[in-house]
Protein backbone atom coordinates (compact mmCIF):
# COMPACT_ATOMS: atom_id res chain seq x y z
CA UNK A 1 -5.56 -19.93 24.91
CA UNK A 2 -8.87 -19.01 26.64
CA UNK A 3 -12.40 -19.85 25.09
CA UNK A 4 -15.36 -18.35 27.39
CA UNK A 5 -17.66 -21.61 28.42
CA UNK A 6 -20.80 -22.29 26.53
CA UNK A 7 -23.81 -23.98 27.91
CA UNK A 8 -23.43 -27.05 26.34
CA UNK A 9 -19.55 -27.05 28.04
CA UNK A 10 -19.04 -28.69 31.86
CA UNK A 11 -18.24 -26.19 34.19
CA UNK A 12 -14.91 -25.21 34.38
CA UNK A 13 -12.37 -26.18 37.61
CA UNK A 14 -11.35 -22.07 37.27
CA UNK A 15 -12.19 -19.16 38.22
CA UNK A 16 -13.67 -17.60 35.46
CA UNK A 17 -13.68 -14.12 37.47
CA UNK A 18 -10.02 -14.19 37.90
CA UNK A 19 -9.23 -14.94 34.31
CA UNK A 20 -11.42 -12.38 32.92
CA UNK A 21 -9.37 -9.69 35.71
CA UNK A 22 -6.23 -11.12 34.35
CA UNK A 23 -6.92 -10.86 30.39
CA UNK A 24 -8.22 -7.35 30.87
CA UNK A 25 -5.26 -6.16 32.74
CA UNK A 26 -2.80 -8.10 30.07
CA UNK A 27 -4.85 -6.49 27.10
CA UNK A 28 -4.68 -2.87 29.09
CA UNK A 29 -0.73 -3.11 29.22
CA UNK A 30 -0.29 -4.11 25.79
CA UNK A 31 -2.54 -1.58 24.23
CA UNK A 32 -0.30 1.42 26.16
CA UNK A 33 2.48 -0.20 25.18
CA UNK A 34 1.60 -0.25 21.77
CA UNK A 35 0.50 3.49 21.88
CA UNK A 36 3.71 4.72 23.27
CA UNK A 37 5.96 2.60 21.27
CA UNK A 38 4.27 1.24 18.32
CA UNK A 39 5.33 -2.40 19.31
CA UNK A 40 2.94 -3.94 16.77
CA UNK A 41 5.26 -1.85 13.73
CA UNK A 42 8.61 -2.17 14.98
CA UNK A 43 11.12 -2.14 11.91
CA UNK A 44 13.86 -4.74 12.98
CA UNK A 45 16.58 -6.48 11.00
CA UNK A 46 16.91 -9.61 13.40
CA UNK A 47 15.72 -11.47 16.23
CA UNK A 48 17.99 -9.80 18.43
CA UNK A 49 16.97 -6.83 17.70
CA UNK A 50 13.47 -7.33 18.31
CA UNK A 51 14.28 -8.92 21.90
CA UNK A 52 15.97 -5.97 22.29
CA UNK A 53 13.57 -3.20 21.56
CA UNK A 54 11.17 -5.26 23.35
CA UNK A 55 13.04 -4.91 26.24
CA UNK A 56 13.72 -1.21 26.40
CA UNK A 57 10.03 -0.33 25.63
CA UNK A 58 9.35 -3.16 28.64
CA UNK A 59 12.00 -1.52 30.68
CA UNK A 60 10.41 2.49 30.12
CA UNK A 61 6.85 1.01 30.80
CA UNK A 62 8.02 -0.62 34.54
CA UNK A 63 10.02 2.38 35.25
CA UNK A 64 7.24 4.57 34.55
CA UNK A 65 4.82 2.77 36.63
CA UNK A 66 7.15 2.94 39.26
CA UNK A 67 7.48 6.45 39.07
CA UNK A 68 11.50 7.10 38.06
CA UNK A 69 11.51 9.44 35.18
């Protein structure tokens, strides 16, 4: 969990840079995941299904960026 510092807070021992870089690039990849496969609706019956379609739409997405079609 991340909370942005306050002016009342000590300064943090991070970099608050990095972890803003990081967050946006995390929130980037789940939003186009989400539009391409509707990961926030998926209709599953169990657990392992939902490991499972989370692992194909994972799969797609780093074969894309990669470039294999």
């Amino acid at each position: 969990m991340w909370t942005p510092v306050r002016r009342n807070m000590k300064q943090p021992a991070v970099n608050q840079q990095l972890l803003n870089r990081q967050r946006r690039r995390i929130e980037t990849t789940f939003s186009q995941l989400n539009e391409l496969f509707d990961i926030e609706r998926m209709h599953v019956r169990s657990n392992d299904g939902l490991q499972l379609r989370l692992e194909q739409c994972l799969l797609v997405h780093t074969l894309s960026k990669l470039g294999i079609n």
